[in-house]
PDB file of N, CA and C in Angstrom:
ATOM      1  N   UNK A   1     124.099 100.356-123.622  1.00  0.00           N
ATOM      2  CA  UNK A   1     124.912  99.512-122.769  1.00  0.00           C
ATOM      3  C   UNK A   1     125.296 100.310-121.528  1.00  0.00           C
ATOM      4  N   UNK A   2     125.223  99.992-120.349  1.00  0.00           N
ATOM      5  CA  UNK A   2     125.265 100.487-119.501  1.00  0.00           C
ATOM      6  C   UNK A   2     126.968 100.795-119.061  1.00  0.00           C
ATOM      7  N   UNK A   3     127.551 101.818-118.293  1.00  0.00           N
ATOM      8  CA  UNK A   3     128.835 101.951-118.344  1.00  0.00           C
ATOM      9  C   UNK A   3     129.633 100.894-117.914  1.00  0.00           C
ATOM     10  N   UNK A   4     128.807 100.066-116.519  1.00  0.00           N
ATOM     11  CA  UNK A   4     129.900  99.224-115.905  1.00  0.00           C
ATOM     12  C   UNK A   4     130.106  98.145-116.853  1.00  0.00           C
ATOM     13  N   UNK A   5     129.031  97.837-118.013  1.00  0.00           N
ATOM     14  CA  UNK A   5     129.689  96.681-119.104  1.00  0.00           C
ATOM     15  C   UNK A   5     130.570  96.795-119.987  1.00  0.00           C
ATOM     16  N   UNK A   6     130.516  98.236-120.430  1.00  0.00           N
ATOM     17  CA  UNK A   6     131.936  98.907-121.222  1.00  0.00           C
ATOM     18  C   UNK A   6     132.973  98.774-120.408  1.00  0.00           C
ATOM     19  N   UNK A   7     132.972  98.562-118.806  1.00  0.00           N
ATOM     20  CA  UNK A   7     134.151  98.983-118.015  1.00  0.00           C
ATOM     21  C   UNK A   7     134.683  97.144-118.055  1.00  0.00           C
ATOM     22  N   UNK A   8     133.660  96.226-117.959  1.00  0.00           N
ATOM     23  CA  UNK A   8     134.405  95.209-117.581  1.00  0.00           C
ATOM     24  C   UNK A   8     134.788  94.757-119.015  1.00  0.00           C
ATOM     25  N   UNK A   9     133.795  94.785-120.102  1.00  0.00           N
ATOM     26  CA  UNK A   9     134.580  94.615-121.768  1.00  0.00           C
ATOM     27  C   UNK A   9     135.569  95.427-122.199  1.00  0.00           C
ATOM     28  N   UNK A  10     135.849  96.414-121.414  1.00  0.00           N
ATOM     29  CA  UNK A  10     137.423  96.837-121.752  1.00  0.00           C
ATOM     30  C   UNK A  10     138.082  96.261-120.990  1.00  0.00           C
ATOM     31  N   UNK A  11     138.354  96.519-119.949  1.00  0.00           N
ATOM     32  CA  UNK A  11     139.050  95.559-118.973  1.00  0.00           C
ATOM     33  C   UNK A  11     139.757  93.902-119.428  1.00  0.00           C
ATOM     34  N   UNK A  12     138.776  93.213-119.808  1.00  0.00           N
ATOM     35  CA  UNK A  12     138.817  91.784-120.304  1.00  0.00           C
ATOM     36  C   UNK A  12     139.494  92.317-121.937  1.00  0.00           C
ATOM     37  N   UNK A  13     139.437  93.020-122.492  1.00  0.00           N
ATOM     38  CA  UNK A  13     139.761  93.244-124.036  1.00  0.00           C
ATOM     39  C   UNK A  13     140.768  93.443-123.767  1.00  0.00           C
ATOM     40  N   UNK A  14     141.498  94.511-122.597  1.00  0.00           N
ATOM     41  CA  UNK A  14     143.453  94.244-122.495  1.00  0.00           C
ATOM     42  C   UNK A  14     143.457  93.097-121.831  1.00  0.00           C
ATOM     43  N   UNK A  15     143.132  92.703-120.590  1.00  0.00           N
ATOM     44  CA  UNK A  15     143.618  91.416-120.559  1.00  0.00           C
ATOM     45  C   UNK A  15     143.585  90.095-121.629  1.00  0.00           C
ATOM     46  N   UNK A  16     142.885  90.161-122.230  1.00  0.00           N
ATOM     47  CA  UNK A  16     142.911  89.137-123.666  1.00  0.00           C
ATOM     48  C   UNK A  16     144.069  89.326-124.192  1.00  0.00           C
ATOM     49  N   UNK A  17     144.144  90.362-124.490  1.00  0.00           N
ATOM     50  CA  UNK A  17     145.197  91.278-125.661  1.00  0.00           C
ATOM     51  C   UNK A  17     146.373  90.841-125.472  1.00  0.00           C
ATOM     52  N   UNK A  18     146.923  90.838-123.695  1.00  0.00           N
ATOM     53  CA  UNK A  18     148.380  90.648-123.260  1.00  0.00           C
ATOM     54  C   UNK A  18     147.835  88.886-123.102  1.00  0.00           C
ATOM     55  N   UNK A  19     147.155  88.159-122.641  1.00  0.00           N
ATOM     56  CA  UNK A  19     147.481  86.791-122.536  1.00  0.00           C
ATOM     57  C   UNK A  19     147.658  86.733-124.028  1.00  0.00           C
ATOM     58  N   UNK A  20     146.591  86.854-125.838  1.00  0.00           N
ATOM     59  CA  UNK A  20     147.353  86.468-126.850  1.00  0.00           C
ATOM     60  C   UNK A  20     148.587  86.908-127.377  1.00  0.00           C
ATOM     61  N   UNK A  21     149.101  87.586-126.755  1.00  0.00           N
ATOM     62  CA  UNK A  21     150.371  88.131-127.083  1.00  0.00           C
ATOM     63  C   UNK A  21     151.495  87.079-126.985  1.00  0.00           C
ATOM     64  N   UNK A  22     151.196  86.149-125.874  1.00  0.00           N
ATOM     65  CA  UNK A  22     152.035  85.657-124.469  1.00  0.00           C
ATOM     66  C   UNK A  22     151.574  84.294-125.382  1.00  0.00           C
ATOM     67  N   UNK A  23     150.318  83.594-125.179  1.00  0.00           N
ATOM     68  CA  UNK A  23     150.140  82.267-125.359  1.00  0.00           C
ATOM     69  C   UNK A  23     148.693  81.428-126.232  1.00  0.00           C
ATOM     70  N   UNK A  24     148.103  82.877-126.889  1.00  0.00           N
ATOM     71  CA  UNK A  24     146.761  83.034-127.472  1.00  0.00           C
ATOM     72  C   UNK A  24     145.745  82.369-127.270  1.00  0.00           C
ATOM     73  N   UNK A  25     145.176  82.449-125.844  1.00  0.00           N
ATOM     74  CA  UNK A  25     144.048  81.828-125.431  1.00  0.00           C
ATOM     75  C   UNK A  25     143.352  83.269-124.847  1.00  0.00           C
ATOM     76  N   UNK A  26     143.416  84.185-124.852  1.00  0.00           N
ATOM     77  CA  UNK A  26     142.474  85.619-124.616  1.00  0.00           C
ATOM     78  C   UNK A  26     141.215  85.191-124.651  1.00  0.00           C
ATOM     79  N   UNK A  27     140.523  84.276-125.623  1.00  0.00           N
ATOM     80  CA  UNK A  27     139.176  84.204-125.596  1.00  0.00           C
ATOM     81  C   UNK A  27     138.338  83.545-124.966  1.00  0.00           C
ATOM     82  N   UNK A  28     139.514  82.718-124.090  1.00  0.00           N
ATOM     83  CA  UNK A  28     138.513  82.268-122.324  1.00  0.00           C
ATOM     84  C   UNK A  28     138.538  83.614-121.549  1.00  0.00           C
ATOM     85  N   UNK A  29     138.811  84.748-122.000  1.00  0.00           N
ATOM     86  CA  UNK A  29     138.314  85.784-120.884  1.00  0.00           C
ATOM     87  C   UNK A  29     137.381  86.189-121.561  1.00  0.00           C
ATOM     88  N   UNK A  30     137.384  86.910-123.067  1.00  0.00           N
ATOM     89  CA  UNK A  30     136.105  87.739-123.427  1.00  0.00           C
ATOM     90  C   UNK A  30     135.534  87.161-123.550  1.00  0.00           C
ATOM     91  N   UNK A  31     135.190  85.912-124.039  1.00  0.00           N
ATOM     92  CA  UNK A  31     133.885  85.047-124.730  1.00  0.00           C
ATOM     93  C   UNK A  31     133.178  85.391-123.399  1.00  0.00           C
ATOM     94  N   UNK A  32     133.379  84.457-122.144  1.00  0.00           N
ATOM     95  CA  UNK A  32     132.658  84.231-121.224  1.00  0.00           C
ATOM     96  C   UNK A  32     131.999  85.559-120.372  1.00  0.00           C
ATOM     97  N   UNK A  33     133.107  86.730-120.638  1.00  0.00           N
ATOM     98  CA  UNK A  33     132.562  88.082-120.182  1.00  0.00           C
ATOM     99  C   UNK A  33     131.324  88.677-120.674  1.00  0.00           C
ATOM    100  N   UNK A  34     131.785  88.454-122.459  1.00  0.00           N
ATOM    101  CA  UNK A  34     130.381  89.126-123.082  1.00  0.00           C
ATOM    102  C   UNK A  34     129.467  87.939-122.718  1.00  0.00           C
ATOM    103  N   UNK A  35     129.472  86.533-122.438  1.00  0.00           N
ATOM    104  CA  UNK A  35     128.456  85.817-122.481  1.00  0.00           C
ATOM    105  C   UNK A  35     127.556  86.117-121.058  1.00  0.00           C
ATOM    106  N   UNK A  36     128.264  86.803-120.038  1.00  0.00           N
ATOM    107  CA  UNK A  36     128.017  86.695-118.774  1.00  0.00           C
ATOM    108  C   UNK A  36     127.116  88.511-119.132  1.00  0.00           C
ATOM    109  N   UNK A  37     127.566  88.846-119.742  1.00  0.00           N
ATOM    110  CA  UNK A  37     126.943  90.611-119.688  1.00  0.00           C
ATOM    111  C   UNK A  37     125.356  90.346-120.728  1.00  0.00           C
ATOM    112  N   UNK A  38     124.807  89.242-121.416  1.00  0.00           N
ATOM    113  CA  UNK A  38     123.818  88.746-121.752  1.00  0.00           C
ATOM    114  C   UNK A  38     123.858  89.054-123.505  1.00  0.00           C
ATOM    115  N   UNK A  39     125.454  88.937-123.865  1.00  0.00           N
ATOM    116  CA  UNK A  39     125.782  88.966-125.517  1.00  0.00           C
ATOM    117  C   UNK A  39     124.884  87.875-125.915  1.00  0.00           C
ATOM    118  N   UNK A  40     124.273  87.540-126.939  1.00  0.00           N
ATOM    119  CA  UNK A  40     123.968  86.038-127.885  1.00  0.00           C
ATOM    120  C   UNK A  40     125.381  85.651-127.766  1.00  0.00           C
ATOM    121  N   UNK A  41     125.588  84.270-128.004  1.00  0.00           N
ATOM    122  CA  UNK A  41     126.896  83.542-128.313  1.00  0.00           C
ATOM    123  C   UNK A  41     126.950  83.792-129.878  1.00  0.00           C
ATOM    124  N   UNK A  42     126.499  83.890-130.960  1.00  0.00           N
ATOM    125  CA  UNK A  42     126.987  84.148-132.018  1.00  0.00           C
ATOM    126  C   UNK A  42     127.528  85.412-132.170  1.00  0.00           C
ATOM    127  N   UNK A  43     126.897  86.703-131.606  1.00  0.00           N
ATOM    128  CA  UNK A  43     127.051  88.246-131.603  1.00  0.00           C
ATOM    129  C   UNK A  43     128.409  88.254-130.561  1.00  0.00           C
ATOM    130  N   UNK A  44     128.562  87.271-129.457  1.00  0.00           N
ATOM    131  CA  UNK A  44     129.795  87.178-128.348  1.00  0.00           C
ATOM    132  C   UNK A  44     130.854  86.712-129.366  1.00  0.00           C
ATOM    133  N   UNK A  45     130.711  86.049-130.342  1.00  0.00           N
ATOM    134  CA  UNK A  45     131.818  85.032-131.126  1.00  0.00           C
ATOM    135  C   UNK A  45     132.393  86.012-131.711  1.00  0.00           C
ATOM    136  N   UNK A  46     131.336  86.973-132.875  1.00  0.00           N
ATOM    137  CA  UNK A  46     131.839  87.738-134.139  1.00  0.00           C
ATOM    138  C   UNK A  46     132.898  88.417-133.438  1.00  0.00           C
ATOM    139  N   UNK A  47     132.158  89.402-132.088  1.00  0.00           N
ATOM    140  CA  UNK A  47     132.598  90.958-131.299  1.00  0.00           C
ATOM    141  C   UNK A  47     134.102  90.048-131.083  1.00  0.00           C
ATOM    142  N   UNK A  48     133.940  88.954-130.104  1.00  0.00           N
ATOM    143  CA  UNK A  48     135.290  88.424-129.596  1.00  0.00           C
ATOM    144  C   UNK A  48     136.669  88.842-130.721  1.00  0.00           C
ATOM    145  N   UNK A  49     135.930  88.033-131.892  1.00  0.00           N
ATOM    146  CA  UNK A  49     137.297  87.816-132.881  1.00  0.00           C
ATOM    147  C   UNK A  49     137.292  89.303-133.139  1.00  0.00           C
ATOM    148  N   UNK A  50     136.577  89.850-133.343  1.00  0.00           N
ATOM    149  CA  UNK A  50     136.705  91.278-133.877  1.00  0.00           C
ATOM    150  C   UNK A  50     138.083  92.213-132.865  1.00  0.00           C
ATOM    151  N   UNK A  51     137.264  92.065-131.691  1.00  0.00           N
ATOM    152  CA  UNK A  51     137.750  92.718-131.229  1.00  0.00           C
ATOM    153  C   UNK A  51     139.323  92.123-130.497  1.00  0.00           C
ATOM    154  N   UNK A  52     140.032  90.872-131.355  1.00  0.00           N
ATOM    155  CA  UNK A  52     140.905  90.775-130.622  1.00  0.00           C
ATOM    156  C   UNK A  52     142.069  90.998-131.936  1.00  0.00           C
ATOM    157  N   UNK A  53     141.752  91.319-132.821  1.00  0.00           N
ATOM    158  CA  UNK A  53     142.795  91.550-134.100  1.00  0.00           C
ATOM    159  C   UNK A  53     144.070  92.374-133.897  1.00  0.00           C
ATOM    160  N   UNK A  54     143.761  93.301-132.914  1.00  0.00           N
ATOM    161  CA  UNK A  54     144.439  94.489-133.098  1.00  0.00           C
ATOM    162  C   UNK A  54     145.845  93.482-132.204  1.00  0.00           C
ATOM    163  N   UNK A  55     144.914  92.905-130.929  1.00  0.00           N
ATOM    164  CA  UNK A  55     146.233  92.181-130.100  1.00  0.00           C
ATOM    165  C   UNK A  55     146.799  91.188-130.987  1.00  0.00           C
ATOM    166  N   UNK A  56     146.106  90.780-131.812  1.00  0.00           N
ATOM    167  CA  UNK A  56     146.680  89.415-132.386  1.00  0.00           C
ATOM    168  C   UNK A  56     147.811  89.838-133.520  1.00  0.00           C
ATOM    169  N   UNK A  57     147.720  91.067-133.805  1.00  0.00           N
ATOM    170  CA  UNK A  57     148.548  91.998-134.613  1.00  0.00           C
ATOM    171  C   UNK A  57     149.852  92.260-133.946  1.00  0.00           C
ATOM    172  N   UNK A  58     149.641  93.647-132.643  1.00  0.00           N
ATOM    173  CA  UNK A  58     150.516  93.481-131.911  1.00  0.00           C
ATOM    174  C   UNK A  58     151.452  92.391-131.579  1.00  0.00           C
ATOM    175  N   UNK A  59     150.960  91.127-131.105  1.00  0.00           N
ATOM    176  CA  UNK A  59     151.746  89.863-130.940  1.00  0.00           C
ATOM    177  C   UNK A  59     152.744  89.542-131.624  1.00  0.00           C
ATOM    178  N   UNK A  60     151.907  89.292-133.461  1.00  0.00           N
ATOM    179  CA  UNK A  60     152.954  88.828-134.469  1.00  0.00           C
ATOM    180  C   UNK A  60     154.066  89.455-134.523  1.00  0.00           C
ATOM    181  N   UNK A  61     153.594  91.397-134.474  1.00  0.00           N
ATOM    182  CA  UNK A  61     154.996  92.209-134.634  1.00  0.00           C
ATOM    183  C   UNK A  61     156.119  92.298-133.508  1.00  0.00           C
ATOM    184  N   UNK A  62     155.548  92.353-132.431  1.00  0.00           N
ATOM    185  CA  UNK A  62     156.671  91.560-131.210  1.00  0.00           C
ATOM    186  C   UNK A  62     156.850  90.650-131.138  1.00  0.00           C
ATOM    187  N   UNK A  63     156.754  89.633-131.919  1.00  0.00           N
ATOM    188  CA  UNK A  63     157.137  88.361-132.186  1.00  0.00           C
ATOM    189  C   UNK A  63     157.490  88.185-133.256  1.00  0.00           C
ATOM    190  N   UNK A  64     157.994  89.092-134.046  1.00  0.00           N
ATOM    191  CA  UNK A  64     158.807  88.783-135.175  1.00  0.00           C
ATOM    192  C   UNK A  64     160.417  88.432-135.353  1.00  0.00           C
ATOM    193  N   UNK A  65     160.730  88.594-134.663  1.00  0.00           N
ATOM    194  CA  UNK A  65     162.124  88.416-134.759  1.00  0.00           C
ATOM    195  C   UNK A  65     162.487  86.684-134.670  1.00  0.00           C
ATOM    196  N   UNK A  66     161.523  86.316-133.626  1.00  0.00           N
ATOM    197  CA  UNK A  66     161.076  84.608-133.852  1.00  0.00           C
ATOM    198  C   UNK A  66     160.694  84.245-134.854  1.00  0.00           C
ATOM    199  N   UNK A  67     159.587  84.615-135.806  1.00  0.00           N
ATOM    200  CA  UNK A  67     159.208  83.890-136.600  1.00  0.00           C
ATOM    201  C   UNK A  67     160.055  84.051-137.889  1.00  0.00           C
ATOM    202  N   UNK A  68     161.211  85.191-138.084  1.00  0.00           N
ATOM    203  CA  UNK A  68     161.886  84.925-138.745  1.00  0.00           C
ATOM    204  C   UNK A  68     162.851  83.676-138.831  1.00  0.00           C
ATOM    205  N   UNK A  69     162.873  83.057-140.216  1.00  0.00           N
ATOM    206  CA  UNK A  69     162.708  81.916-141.019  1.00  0.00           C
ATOM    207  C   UNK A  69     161.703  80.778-140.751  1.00  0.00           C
ATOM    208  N   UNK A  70     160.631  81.013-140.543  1.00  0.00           N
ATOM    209  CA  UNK A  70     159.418  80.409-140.497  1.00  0.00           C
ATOM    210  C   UNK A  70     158.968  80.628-141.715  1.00  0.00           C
ATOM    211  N   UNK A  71     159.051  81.082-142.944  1.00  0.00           N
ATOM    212  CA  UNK A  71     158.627  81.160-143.356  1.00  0.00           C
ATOM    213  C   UNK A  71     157.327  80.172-144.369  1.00  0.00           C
ATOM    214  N   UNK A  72     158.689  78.983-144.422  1.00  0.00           N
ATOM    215  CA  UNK A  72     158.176  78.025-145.023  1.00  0.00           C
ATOM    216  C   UNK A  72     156.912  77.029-144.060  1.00  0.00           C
ATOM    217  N   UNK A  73     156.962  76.814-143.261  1.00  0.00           N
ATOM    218  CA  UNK A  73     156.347  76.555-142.148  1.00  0.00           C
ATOM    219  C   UNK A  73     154.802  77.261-141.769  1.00  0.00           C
ATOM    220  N   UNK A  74     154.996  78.535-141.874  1.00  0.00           N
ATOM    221  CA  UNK A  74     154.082  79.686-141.985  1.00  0.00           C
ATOM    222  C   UNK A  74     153.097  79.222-143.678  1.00  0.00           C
ATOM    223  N   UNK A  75     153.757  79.004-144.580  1.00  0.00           N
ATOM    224  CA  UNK A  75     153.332  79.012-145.856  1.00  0.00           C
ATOM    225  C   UNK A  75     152.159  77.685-145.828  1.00  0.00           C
ATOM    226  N   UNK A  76     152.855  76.417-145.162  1.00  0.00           N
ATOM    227  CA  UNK A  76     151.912  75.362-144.859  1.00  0.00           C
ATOM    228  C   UNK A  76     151.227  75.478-144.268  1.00  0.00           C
ATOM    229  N   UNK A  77     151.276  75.995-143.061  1.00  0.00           N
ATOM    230  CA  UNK A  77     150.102  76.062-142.902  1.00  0.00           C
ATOM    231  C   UNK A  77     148.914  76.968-142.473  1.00  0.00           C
ATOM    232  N   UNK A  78     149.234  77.984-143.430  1.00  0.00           N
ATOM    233  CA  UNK A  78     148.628  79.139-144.121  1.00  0.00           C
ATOM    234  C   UNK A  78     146.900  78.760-144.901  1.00  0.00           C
ATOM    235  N   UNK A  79     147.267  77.139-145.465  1.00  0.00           N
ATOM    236  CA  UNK A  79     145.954  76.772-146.204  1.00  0.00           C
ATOM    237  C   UNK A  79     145.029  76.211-145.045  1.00  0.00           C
ATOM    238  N   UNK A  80     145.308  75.705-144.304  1.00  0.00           N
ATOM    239  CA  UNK A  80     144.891  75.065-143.326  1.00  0.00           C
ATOM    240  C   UNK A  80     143.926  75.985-142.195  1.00  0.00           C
ATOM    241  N   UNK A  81     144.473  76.787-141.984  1.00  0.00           N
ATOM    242  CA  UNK A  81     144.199  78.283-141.260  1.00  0.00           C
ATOM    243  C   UNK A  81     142.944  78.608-142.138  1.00  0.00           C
ATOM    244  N   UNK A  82     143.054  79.179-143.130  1.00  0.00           N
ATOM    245  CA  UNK A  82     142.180  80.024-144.259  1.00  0.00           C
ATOM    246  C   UNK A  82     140.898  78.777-144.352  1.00  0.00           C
ATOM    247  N   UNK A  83     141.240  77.741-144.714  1.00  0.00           N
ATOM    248  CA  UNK A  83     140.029  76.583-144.705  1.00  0.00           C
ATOM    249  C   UNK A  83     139.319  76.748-143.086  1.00  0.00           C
ATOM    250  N   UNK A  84     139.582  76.760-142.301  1.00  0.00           N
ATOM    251  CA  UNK A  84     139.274  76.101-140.925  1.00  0.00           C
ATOM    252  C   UNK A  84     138.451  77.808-140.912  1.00  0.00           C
ATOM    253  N   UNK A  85     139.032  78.877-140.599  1.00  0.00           N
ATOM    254  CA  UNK A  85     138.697  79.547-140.164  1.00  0.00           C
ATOM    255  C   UNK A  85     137.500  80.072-141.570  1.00  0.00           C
ATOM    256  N   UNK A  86     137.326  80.265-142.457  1.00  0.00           N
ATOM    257  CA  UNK A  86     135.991  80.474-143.774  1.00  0.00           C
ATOM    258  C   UNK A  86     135.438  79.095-143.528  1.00  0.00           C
ATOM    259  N   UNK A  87     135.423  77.738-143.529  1.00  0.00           N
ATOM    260  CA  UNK A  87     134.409  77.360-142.378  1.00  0.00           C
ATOM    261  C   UNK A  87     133.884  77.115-141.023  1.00  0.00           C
ATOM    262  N   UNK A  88     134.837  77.960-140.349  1.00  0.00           N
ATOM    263  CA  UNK A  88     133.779  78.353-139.019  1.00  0.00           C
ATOM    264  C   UNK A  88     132.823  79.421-139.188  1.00  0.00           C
ATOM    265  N   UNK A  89     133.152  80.696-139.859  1.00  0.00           N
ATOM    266  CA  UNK A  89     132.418  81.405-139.699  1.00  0.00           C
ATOM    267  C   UNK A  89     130.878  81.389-141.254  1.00  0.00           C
ATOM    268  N   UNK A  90     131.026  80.393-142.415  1.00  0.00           N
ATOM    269  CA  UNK A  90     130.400  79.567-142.786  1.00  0.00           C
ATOM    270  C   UNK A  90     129.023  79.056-141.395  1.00  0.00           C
ATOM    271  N   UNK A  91     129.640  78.511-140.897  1.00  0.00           N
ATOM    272  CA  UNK A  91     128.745  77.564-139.686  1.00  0.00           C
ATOM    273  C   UNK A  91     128.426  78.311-139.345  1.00  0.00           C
ATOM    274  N   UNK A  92     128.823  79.302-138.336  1.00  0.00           N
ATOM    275  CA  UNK A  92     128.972  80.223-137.110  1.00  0.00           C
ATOM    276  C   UNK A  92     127.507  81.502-137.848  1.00  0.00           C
ATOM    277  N   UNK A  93     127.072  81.229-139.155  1.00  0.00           N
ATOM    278  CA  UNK A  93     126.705  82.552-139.962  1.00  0.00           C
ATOM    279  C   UNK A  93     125.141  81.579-140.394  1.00  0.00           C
ATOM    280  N   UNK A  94     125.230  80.347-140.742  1.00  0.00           N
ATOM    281  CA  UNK A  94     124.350  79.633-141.516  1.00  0.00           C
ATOM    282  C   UNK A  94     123.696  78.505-140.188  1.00  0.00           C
ATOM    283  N   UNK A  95     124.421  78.023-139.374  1.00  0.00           N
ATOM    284  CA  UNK A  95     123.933  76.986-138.379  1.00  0.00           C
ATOM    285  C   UNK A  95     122.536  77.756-137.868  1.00  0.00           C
ATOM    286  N   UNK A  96     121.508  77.581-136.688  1.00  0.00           N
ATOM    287  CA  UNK A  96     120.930  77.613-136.034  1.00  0.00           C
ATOM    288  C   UNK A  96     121.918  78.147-134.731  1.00  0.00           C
ATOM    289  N   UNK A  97     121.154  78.863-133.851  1.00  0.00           N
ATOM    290  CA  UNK A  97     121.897  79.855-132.925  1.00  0.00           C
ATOM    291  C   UNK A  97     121.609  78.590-131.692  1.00  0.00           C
ATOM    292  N   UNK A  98     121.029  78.047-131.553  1.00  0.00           N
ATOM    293  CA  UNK A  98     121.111  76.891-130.645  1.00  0.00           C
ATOM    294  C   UNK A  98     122.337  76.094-130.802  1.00  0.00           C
ATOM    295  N   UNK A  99     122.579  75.681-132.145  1.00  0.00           N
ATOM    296  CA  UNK A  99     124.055  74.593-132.091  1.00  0.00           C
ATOM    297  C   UNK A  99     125.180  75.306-131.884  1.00  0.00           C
ATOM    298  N   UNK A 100     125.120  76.560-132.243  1.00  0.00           N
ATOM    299  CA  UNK A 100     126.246  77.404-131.403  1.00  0.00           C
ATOM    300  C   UNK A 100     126.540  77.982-130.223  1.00  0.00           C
ATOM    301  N   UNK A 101     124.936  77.720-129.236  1.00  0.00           N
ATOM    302  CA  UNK A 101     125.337  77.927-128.119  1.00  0.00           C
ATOM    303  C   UNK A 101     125.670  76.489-127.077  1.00  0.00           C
ATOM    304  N   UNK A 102     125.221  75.489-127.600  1.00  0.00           N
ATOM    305  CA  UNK A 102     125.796  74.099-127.261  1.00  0.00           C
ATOM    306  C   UNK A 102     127.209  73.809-127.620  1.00  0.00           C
ATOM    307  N   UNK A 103     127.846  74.246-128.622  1.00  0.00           N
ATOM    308  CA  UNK A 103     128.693  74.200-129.880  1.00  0.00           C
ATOM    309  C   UNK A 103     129.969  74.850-128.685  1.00  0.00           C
ATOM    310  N   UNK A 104     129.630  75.578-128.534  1.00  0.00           N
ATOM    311  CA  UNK A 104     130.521  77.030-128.065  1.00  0.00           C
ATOM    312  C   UNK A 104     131.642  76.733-126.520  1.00  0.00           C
ATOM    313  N   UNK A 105     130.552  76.195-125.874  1.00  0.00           N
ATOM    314  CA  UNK A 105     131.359  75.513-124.555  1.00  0.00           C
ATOM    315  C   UNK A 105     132.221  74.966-124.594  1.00  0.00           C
ATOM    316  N   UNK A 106     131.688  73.778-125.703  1.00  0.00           N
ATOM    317  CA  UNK A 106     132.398  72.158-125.872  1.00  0.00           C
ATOM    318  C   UNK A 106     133.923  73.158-126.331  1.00  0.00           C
ATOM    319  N   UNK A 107     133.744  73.217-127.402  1.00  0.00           N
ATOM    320  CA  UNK A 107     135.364  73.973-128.127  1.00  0.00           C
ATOM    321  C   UNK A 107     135.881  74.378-127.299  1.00  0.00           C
ATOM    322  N   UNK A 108     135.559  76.026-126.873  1.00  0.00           N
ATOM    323  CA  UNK A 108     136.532  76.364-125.646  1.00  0.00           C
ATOM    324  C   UNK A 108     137.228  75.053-124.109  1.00  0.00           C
ATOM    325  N   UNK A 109     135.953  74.159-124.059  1.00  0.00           N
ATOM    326  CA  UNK A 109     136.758  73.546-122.981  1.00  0.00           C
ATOM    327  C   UNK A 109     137.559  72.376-123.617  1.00  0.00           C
ATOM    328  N   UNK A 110     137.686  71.872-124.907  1.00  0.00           N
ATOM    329  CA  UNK A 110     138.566  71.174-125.710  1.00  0.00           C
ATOM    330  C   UNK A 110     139.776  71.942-125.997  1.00  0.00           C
TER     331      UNK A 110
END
């Protein structure tokens, strides 16, 4: 990988980091970065989520003091989360790499 693509995928990886912190949409910056640096959209999807855990971590723990007594709230919809997200990456793993690069737009601009 050449340096200036490490420079702009870091770059876009803090800016992700501080917009999910703030309002968790980070992945209209990296998706489209790695898609623009010539990632596959499935290999852009995995890296994206991968690489945004650490912010999505950060967030919760500076944002804890809010979500205290959420708990119950958190608990509902905890199943919902776990379903949705083990079948996306279900799809995202088993689909054809074509319906995920058709697939991929639509969502983000929904």
């Amino acid at each position: 990988m050449e340096v200036l693509s490490s420079v702009f995928i870091f770059f876009a990886g803090l800016w992700a980091g501080t917009i999910n912190s703030v309002v968790g949409s980070g992945t209209l910056v990296t998706f489209p970065v790695l898609i623009a640096l010539g990632f596959v959209p499935v290999t852009a999807s995995i890296s994206n989520a991968m690489g945004l855990v650490a912010g999505n971590a950060a967030g919760a723990w500076g944002y804890r003091k809010e979500l205290a007594g959420r708990r119950n709230q958190l608990l509902r919809l905890l199943p919902a989360s776990l379903l949705g997200g083990i079948t996306g990456a279900y799809l995202l793993l088993h689909l054809p790499e074509v319906v995920f690069q058709y697939a991929a737009p639509a969502l983000i601009v929904v």
